[in-house]
C-alpha atoms as a PDB file:
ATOM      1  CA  UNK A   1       0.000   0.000   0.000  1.00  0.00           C
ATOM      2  CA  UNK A   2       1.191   3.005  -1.026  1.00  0.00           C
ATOM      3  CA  UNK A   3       1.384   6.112   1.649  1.00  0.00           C
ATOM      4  CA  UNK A   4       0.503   9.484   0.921  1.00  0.00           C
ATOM      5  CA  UNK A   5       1.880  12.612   2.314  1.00  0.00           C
ATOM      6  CA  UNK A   6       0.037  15.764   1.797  1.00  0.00           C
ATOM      7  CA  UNK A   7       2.775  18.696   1.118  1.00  0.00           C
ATOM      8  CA  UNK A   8       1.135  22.341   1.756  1.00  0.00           C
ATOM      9  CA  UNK A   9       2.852  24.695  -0.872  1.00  0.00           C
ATOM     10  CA  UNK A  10       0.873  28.064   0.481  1.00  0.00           C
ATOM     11  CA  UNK A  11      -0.632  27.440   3.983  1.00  0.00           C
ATOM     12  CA  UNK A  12      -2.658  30.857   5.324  1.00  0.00           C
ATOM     13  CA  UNK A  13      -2.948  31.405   9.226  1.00  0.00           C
ATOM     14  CA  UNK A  14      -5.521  33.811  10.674  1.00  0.00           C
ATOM     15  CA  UNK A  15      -5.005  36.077  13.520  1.00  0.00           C
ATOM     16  CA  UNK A  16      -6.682  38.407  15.700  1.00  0.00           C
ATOM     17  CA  UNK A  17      -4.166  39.200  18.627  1.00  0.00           C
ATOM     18  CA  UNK A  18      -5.443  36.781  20.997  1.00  0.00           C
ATOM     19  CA  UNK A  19      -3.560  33.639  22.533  1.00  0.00           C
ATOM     20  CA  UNK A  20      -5.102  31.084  20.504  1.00  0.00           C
ATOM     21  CA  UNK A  21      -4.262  33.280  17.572  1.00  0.00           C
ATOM     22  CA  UNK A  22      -0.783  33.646  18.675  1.00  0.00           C
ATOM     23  CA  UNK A  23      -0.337  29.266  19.092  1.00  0.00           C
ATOM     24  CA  UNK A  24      -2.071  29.071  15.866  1.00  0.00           C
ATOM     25  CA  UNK A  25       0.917  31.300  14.410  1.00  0.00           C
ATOM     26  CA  UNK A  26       3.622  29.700  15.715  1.00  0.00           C
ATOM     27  CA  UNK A  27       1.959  25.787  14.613  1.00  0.00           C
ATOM     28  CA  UNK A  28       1.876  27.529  11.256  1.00  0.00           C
ATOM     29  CA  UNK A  29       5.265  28.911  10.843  1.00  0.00           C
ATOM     30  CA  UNK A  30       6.441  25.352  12.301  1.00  0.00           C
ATOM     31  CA  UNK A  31       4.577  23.720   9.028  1.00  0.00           C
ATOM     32  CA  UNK A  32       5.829  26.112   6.351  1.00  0.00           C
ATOM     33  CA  UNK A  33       9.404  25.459   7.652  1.00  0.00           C
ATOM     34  CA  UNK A  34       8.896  21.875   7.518  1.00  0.00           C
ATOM     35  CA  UNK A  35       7.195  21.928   4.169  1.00  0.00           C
ATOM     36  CA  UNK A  36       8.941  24.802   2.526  1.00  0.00           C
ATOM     37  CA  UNK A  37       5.814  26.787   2.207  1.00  0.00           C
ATOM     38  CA  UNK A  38       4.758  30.235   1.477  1.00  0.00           C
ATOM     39  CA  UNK A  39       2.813  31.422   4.550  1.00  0.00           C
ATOM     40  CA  UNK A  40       0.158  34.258   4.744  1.00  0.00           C
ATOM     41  CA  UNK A  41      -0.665  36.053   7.679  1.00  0.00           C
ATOM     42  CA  UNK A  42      -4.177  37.021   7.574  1.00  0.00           C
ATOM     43  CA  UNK A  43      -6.493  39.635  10.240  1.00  0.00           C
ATOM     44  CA  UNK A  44      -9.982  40.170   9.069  1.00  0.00           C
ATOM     45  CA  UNK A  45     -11.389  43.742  10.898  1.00  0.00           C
ATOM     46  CA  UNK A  46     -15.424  42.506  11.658  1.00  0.00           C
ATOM     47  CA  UNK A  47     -16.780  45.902  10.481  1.00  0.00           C
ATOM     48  CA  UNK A  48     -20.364  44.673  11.862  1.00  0.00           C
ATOM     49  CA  UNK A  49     -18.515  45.374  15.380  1.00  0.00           C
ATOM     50  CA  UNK A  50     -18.283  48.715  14.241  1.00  0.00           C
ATOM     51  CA  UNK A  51     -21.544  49.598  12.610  1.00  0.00           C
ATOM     52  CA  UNK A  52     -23.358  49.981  15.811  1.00  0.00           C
ATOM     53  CA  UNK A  53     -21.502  53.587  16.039  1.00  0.00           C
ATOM     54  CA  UNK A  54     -21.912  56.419  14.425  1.00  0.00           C
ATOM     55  CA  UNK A  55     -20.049  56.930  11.245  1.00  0.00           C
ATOM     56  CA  UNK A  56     -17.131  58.591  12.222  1.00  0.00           C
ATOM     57  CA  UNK A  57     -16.371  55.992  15.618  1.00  0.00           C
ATOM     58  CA  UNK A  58     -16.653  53.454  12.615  1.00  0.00           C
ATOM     59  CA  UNK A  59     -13.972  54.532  10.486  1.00  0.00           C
ATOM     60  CA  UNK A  60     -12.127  55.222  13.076  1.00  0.00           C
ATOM     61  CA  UNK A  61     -12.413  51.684  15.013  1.00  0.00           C
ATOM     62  CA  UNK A  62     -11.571  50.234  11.654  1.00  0.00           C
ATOM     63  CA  UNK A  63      -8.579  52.531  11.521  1.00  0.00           C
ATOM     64  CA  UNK A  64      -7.313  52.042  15.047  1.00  0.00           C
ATOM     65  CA  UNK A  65      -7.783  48.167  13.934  1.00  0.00           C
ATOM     66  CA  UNK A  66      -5.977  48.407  11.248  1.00  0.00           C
ATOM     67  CA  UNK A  67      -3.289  50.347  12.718  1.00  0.00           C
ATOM     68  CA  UNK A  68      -2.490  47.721  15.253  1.00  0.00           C
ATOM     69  CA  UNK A  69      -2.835  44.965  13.352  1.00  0.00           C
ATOM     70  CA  UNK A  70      -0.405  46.273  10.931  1.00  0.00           C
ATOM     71  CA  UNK A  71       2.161  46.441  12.931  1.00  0.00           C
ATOM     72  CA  UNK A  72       1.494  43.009  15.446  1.00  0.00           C
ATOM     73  CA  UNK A  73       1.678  41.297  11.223  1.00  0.00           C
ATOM     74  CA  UNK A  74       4.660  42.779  10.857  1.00  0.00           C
ATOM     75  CA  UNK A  75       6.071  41.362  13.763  1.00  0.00           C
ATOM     76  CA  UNK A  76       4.977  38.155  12.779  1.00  0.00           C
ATOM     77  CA  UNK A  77       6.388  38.606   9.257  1.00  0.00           C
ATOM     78  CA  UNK A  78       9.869  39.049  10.886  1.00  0.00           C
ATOM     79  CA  UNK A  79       9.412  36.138  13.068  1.00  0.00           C
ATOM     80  CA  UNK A  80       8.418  34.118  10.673  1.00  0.00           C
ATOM     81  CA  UNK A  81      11.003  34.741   8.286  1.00  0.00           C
ATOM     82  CA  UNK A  82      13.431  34.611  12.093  1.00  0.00           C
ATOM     83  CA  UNK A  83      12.705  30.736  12.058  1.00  0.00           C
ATOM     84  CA  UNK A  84      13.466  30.183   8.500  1.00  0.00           C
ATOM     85  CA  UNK A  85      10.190  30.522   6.545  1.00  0.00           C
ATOM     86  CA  UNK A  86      11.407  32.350   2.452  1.00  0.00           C
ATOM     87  CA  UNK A  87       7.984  33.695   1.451  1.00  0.00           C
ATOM     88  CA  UNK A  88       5.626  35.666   4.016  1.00  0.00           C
ATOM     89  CA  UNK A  89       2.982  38.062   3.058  1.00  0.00           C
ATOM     90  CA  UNK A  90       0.653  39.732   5.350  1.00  0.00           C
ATOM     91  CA  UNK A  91      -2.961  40.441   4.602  1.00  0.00           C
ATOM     92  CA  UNK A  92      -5.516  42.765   6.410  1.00  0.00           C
ATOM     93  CA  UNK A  93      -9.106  42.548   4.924  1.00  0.00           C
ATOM     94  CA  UNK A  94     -12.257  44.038   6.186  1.00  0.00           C
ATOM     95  CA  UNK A  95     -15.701  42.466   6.416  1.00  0.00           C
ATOM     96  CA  UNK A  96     -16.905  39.497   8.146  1.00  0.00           C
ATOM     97  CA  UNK A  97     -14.596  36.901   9.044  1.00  0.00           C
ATOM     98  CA  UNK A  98     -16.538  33.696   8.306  1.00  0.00           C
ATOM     99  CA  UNK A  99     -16.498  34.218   4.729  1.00  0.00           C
ATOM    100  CA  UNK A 100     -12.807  36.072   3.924  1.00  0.00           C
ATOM    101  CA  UNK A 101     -11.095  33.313   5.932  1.00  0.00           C
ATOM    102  CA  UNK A 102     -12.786  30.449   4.722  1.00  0.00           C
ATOM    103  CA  UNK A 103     -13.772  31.406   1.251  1.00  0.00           C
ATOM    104  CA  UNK A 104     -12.520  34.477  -0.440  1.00  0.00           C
ATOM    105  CA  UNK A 105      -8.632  34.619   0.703  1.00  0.00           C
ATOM    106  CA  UNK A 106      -7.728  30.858   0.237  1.00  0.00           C
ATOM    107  CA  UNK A 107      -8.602  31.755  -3.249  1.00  0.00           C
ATOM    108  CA  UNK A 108      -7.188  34.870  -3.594  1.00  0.00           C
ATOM    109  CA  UNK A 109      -4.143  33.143  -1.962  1.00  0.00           C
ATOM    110  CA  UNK A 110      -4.846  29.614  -3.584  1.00  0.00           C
ATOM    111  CA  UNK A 111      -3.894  28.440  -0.171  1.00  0.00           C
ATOM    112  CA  UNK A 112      -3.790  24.508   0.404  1.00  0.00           C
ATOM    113  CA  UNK A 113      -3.575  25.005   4.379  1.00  0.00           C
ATOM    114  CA  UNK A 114      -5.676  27.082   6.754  1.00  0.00           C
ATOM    115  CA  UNK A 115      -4.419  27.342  10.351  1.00  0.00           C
ATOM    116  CA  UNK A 116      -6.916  29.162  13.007  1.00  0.00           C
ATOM    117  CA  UNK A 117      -6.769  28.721  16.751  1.00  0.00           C
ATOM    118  CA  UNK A 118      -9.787  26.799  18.753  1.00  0.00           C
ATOM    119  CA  UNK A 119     -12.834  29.464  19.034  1.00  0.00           C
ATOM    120  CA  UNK A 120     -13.202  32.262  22.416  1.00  0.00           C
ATOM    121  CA  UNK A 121     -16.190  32.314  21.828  1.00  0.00           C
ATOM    122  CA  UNK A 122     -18.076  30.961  25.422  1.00  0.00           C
ATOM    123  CA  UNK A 123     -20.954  27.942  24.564  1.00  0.00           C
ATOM    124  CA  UNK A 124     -23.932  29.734  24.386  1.00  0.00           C
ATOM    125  CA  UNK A 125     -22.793  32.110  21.570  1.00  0.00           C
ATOM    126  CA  UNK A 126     -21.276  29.106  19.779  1.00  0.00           C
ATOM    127  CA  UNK A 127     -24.380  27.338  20.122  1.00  0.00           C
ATOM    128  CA  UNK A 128     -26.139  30.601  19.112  1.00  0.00           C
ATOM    129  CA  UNK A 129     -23.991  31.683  15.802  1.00  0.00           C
ATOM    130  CA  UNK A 130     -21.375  29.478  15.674  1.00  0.00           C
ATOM    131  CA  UNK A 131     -17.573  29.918  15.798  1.00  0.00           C
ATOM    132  CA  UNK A 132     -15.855  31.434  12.906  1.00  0.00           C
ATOM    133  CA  UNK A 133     -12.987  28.220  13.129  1.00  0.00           C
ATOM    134  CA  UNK A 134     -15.869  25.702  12.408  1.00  0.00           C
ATOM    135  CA  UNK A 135     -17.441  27.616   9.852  1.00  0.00           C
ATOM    136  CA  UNK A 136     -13.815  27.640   7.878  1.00  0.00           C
ATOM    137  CA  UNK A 137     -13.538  23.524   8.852  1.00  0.00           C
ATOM    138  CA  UNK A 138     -16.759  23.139   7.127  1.00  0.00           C
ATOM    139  CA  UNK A 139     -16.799  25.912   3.769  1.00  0.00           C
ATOM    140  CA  UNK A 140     -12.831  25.669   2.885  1.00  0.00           C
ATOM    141  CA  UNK A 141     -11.849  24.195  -0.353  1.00  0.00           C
ATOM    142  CA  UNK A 142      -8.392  22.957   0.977  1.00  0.00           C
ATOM    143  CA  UNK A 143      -7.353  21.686   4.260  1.00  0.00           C
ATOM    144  CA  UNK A 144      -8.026  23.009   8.243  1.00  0.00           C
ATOM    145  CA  UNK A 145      -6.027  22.977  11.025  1.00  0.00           C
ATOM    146  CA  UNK A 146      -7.903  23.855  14.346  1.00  0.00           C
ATOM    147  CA  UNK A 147      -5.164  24.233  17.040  1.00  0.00           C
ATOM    148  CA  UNK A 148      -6.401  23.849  20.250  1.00  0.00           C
ATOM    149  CA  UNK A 149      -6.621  25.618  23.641  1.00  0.00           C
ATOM    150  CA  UNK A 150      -3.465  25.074  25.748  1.00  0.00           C
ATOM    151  CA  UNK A 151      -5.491  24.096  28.772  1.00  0.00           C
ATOM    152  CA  UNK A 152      -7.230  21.011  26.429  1.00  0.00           C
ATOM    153  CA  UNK A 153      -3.632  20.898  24.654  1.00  0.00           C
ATOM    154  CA  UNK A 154      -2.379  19.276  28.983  1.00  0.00           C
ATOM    155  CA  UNK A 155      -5.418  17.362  29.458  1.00  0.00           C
END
């Protein structure tokens, strides 16, 4: 019997500044070094957080967003490219999250990999709406890698 191993050419990772975010990053980088992949960092700014507001607080939460998230991907860039990974690119996209992670930047990005960290979100919203990671795990056209929690990571 013949064994096949899946090699990831252009796996994407999505980020939002939050712990599982940050695990999900360093997984990723991990995998593009061992596969000699490209890697894309991705943040998607939820503008329907912002539309509550008036006009101007929503430009300028998407701003102030933006802003910071520019420079956190940055910092990822560099470490990235630190632990040996050739080809990083950065992307910050506005609009809702469910459908630029798991549908519109894979093929933008014609990425074989998606790496997200295990959902925040506490069980009655999840039960409610939904996490953003399982709505990727079931809409991508490639591959998903959910990275877990540390605390289920020791159990």
């Amino acid at each position: 019997m013949t064994e096949v191993i899946q090699e990831y050419r252009r796996v994407m990772v999505a980020v939002d500044g939050s712990d599982s975010a940050e695990r999900a990053f360093k997984k990723a980088t991990r995998i593009a070094v061992r596969n000699h992949s490209d890697l894309v960092i991705a943040h998607v700014v939820d503008t329907r957080t912002y539309s509550m507001g008036m006009p101007a607080l929503y430009t300028e939460g998407i701003v102030s967003e933006s802003e910071v998230m520019t420079e956190q991907l940055e910092k990822y860039k560099q470490e990235a490219q630190a632990q040996g990974v050739s080809n990083v690119s950065v992307e910050i996209a506005k609009g809702h999250p469910r459908t630029l992670l798991a549908e519109e930047l894979p093929k933008r990005h014609k990425v074989d990999l998606i790496i997200v960290g295990q959902t925040g979100l506490n069980a009655i919203e999840r039960w409610m709406i939904g996490s953003v990671s399982e709505y990727i795990l079931r809409t991508a056209p490639c591959d998903v890698l959910i990275v877990k929690n540390e605390l289920e990571n020791e159990e």
